[in-house]
N, C-alpha and C. Protein backbone atom coordinates (compact mmCIF):
# COMPACT_ATOMS: atom_id res chain seq x y z
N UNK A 1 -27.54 10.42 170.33
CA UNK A 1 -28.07 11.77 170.50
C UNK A 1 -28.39 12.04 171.98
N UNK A 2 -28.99 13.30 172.04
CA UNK A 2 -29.23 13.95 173.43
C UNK A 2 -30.76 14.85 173.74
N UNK A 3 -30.87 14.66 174.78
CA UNK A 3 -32.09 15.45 174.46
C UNK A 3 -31.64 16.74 174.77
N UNK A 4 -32.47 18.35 174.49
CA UNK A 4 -32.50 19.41 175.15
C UNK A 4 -32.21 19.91 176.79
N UNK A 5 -32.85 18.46 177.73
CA UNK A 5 -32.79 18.90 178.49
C UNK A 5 -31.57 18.43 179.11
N UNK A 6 -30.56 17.68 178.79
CA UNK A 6 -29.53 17.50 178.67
C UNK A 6 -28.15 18.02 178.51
N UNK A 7 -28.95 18.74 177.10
CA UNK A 7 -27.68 19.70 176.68
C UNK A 7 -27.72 21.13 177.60
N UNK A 8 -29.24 21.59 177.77
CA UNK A 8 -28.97 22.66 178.96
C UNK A 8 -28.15 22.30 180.39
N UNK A 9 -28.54 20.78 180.87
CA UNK A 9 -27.61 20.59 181.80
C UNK A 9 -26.41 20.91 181.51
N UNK A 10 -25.97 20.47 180.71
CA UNK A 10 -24.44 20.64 180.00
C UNK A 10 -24.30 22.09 180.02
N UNK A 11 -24.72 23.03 179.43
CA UNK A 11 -24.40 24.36 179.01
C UNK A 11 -24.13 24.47 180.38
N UNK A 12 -25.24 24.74 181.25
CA UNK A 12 -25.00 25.48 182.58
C UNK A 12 -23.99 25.04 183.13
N UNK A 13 -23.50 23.79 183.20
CA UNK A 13 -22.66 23.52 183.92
C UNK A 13 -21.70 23.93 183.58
N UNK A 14 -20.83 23.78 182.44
CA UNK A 14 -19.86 24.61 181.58
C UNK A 14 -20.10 25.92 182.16
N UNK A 15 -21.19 26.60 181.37
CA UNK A 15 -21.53 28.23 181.86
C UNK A 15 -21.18 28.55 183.46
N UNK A 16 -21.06 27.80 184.52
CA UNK A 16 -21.13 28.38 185.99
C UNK A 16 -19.48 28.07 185.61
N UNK A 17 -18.73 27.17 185.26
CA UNK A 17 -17.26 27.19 184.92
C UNK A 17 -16.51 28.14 184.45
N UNK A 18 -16.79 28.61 183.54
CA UNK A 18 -16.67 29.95 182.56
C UNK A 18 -16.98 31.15 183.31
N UNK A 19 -18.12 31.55 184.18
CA UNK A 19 -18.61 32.06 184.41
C UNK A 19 -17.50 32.83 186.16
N UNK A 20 -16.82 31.76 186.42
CA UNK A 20 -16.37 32.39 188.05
C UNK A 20 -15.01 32.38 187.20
N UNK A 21 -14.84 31.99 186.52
CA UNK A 21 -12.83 32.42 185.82
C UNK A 21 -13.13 32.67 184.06
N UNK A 22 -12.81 33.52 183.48
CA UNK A 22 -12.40 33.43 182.17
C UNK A 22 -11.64 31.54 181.83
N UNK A 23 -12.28 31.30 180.87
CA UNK A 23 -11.58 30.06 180.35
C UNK A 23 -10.98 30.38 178.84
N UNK A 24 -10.19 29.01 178.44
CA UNK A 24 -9.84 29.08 177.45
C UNK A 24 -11.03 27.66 176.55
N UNK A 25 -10.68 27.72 175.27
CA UNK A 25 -11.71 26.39 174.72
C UNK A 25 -10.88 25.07 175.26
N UNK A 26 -9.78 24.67 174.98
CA UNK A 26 -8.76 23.93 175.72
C UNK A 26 -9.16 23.48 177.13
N UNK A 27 -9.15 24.53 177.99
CA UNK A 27 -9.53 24.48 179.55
C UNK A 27 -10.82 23.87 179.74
N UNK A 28 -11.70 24.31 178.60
CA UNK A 28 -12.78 23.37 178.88
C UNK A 28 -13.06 21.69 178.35
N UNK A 29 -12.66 21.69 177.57
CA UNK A 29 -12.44 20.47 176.90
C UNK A 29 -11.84 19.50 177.86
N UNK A 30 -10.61 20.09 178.13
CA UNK A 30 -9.75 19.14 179.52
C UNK A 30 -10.81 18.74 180.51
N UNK A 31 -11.50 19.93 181.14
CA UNK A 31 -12.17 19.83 182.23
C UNK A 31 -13.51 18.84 182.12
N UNK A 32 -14.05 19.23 181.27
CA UNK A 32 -15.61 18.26 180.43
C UNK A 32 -14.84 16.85 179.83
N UNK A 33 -14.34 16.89 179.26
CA UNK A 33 -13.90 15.53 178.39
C UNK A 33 -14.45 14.26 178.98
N UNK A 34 -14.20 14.03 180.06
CA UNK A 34 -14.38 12.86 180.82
C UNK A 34 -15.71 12.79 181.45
N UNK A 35 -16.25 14.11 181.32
CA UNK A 35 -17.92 13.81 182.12
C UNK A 35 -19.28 14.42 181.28
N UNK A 36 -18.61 14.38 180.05
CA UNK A 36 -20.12 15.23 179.09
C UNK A 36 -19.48 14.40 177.88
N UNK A 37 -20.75 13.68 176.76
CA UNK A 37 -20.90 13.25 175.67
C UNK A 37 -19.63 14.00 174.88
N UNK A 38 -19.03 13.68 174.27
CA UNK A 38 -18.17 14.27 173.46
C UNK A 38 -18.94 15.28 172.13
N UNK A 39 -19.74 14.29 171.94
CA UNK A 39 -20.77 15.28 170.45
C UNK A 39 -21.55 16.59 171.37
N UNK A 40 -22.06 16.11 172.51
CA UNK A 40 -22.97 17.18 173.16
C UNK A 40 -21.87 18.30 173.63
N UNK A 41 -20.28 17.90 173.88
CA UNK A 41 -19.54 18.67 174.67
C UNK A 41 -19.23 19.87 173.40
N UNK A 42 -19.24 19.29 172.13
CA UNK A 42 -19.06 20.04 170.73
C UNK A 42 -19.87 21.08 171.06
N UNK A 43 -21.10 20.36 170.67
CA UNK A 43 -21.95 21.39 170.84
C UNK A 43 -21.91 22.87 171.19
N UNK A 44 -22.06 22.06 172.90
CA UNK A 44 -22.13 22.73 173.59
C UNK A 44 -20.87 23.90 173.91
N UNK A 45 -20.27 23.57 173.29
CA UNK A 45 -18.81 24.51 173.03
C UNK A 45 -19.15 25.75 171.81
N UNK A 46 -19.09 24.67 170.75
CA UNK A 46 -19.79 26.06 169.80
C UNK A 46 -21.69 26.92 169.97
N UNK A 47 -22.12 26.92 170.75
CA UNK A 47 -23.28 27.31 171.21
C UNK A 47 -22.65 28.47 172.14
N UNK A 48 -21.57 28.34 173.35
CA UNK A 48 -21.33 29.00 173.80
C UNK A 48 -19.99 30.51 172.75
N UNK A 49 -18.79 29.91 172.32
CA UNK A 49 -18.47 30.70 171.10
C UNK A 49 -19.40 31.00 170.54
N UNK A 50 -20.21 31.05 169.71
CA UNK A 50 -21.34 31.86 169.19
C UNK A 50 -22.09 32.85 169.90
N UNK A 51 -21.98 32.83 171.34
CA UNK A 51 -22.87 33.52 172.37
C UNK A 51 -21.63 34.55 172.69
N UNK A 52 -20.60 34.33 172.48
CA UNK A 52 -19.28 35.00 172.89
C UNK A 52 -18.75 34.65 174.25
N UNK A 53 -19.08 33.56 175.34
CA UNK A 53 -18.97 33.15 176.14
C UNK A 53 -17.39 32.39 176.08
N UNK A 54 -17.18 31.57 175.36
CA UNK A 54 -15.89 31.31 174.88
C UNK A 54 -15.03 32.46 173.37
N UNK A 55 -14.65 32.90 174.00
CA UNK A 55 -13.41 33.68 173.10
C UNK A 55 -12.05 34.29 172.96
N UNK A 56 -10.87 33.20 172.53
CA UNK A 56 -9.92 32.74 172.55
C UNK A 56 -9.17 34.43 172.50
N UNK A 57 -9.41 34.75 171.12
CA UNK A 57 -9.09 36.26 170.72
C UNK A 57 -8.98 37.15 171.76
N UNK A 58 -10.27 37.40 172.64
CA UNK A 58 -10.72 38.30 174.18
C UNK A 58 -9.85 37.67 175.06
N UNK A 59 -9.76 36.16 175.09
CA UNK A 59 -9.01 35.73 176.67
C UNK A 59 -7.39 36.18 176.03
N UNK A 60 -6.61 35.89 175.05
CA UNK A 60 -5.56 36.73 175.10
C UNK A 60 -5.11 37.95 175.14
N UNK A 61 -5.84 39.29 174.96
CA UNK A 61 -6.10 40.22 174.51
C UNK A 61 -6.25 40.27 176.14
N UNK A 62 -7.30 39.87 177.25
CA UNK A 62 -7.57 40.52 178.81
C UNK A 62 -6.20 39.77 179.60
N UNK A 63 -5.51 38.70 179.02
CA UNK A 63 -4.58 38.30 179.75
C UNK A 63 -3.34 38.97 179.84
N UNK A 64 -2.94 39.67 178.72
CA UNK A 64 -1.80 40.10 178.28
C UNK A 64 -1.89 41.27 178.93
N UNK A 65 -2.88 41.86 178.88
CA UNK A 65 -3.59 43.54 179.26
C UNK A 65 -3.34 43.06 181.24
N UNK A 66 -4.02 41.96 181.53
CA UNK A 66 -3.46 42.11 183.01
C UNK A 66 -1.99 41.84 183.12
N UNK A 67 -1.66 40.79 182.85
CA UNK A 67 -0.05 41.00 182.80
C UNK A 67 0.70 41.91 182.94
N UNK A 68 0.38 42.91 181.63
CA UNK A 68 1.05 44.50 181.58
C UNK A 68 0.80 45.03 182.88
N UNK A 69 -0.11 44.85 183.33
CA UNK A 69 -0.79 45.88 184.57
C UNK A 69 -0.17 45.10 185.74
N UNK A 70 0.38 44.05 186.13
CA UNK A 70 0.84 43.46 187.05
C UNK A 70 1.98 42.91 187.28
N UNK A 71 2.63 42.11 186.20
CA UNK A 71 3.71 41.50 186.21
C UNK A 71 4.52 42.17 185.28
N UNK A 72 6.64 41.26 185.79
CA UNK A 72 6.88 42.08 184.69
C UNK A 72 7.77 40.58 184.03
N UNK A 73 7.29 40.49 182.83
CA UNK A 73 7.34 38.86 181.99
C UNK A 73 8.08 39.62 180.39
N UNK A 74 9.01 38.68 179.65
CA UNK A 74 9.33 38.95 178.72
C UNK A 74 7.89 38.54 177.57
N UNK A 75 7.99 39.12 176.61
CA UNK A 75 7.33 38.30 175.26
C UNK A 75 6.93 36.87 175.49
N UNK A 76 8.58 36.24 175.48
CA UNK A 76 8.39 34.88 175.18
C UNK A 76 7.60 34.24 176.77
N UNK A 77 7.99 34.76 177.79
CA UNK A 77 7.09 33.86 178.83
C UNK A 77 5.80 34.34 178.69
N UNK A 78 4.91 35.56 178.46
CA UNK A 78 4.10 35.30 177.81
C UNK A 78 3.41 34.73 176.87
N UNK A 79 4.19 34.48 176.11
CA UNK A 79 3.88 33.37 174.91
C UNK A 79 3.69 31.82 175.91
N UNK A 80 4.29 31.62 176.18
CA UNK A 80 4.46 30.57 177.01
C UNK A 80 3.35 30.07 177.96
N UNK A 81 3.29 31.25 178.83
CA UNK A 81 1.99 31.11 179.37
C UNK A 81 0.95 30.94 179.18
N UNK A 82 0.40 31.54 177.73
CA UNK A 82 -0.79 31.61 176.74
C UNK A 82 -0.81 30.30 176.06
N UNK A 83 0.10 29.42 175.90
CA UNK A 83 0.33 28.46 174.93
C UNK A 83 -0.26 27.11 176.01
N UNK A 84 0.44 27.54 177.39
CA UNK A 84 0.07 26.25 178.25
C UNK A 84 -0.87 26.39 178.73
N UNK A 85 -1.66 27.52 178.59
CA UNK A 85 -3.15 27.42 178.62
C UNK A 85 -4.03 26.39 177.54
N UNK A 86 -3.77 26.67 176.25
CA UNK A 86 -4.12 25.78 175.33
C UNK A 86 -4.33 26.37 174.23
N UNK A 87 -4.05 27.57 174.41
CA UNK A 87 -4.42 28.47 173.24
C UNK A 87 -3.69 28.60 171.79
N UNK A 88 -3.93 28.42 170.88
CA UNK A 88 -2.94 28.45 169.41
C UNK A 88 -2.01 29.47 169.12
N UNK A 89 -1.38 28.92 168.71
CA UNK A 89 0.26 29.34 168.98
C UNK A 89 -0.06 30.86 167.33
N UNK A 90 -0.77 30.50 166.45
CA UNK A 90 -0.81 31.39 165.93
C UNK A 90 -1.49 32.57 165.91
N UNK A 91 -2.56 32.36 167.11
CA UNK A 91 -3.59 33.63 167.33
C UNK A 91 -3.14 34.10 168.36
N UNK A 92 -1.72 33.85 168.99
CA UNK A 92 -1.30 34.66 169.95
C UNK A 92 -0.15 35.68 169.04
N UNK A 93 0.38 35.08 168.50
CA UNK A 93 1.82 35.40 167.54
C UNK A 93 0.94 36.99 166.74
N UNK A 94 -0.21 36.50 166.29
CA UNK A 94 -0.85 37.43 165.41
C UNK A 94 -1.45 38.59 166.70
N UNK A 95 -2.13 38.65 167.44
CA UNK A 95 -2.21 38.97 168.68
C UNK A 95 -0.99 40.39 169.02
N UNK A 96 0.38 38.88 169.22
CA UNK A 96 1.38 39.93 169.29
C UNK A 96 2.09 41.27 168.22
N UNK A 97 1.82 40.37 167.07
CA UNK A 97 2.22 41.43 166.00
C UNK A 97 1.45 42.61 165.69
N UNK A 98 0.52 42.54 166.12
CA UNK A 98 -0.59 43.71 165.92
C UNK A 98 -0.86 44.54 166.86
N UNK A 99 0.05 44.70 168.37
CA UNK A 99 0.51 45.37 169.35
C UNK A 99 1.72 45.03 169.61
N UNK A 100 2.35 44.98 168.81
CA UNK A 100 4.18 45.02 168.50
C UNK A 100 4.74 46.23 169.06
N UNK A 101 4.10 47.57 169.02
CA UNK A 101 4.82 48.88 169.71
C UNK A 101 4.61 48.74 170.87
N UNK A 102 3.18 48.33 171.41
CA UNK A 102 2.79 48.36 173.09
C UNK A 102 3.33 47.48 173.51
N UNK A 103 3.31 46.41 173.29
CA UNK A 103 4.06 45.03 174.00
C UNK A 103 5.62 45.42 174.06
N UNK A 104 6.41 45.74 173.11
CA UNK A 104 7.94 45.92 173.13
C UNK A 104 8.08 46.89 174.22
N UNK A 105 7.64 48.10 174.82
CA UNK A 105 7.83 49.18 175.35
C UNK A 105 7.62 48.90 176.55
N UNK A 106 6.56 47.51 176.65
CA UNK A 106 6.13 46.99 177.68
C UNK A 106 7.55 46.26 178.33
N UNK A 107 8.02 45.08 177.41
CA UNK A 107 9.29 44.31 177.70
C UNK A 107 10.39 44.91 178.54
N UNK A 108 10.60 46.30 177.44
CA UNK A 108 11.44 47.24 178.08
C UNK A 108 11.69 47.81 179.24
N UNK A 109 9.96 48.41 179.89
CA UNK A 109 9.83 48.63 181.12
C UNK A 109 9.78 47.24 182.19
N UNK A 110 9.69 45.90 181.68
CA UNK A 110 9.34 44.97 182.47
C UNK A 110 11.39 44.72 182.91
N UNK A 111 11.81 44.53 181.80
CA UNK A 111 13.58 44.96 182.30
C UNK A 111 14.09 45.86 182.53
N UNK A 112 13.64 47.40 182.56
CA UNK A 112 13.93 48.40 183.54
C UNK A 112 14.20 47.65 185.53
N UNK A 113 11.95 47.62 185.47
CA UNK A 113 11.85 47.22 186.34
C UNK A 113 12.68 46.39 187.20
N UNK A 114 13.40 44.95 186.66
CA UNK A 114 14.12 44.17 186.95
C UNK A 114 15.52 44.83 187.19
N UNK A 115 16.08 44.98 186.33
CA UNK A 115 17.50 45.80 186.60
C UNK A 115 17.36 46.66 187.82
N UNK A 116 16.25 47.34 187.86
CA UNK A 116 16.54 48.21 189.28
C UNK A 116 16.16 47.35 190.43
N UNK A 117 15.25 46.61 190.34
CA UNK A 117 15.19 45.52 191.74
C UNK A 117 16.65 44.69 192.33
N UNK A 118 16.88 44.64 191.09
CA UNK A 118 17.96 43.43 191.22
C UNK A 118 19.23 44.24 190.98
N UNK A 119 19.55 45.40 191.01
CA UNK A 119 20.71 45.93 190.94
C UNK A 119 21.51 46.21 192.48
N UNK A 120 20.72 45.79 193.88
CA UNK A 120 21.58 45.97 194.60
C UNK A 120 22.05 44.45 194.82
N UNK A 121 21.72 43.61 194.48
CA UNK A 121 22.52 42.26 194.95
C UNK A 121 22.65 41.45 193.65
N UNK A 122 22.46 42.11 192.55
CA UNK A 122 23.63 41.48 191.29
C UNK A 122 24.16 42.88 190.43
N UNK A 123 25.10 42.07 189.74
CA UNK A 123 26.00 42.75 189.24
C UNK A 123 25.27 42.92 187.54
N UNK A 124 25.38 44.18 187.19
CA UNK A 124 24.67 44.18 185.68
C UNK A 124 24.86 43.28 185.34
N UNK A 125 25.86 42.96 184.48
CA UNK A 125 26.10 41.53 183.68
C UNK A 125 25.76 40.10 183.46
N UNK A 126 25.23 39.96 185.36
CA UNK A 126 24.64 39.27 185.66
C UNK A 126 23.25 39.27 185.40
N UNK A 127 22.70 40.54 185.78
CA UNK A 127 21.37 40.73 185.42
C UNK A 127 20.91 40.57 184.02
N UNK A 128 21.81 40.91 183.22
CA UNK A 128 21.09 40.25 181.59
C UNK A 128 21.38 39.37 181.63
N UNK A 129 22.42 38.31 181.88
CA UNK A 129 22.08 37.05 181.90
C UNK A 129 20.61 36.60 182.27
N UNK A 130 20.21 37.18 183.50
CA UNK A 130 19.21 36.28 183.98
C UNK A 130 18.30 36.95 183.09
N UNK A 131 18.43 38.17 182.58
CA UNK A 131 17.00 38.64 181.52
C UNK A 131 16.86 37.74 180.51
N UNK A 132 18.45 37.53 179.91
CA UNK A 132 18.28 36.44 178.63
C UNK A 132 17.67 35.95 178.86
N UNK A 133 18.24 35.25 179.79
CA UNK A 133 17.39 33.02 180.08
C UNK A 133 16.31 33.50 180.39
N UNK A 134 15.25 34.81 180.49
CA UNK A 134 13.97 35.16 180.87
C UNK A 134 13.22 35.11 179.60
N UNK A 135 14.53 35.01 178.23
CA UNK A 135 13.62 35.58 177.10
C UNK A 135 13.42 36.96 176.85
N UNK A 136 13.95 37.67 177.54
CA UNK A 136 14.16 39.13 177.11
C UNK A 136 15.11 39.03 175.59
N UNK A 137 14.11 40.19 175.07
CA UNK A 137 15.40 40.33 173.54
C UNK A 137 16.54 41.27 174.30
N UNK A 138 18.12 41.23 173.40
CA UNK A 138 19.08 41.53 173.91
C UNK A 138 18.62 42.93 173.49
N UNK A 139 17.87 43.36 172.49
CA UNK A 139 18.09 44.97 172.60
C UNK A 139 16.93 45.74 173.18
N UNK A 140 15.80 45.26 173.42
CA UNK A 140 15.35 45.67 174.48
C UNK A 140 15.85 45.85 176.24
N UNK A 141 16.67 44.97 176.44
CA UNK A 141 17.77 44.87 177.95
C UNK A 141 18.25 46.01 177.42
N UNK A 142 19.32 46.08 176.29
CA UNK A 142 19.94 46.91 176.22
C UNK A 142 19.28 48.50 176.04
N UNK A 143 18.29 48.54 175.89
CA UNK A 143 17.19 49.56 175.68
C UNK A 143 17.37 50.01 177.29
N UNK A 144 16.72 49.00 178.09
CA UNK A 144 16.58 49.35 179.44
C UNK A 144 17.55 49.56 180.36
N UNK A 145 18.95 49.28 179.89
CA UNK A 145 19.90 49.96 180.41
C UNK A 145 20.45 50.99 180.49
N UNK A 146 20.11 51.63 179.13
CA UNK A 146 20.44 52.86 178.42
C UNK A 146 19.06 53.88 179.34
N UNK A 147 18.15 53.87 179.68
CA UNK A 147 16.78 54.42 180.23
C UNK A 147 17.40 54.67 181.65
């Protein structure tokens, strides 16, 4: 066991972690594993989820939302990205299906975008190639060609 004043060490320290970057539960686990009690690191994990301090649901939901606003990434490298964070492969999937219109329209404009960057020094054909191997779906490209 642990005492209280222990586990507040613990929280805060976690908490100033959390606190200067959004984390994932994963990210913290990695990061703590090796220097906090494993039972106290529990804890101290679900103490913070309960406080809403850790929340997997919110960190995909603000990641995807900056993404849109910044980059331009297919579905799947989003998926990708979210996954090598540490996050479960099914609360992103569900995530995605439940903004299936915004995200696709998103894809679309993210291979607009591309096609016109990249249309003076490749050749269309070329350019869906490289959308494929990006993970672009073929009829969204083809969406954004047609636009």
């Amino acid at each position: 066991m642990y005492t209280v004043e222990e586990f507040d060490k613990a929280k805060t320290k976690i908490l100033k972690y959390i606190l200067y970057k959004k984390r994932t539960e994963q990210e913290i686990r990695r990061k703590f594993s090796s220097t906090i009690d494993e039972n106290m690191l529990e804890d101290v994990i679900e103490y913070l989820k309960e406080a809403k301090y850790i929340d997997d649901k919110d960190y995909i939901e603000r990641t995807i939302q900056n993404f849109m606003l910044l980059k331009n990434l297919s579905l799947k490298e989003i998926q990708y990205k979210l996954i090598a964070k540490g996050l479960n492969k099914m609360t992103i999937e569900d995530y995605i299906s439940e903004n299936k219109e915004e995200l696709e329209e998103y894809e679309i404009k993210s291979a607009e975008n591309i096609l016109y960057k990249k249309s003076t020094s490749m050749e269309q054909e070329e350019i869906k190639q490289y959308l494929l191997k990006k993970g672009y779906k073929s009829e969204n490209i083809n969406q954004a060609i047609e636009n």
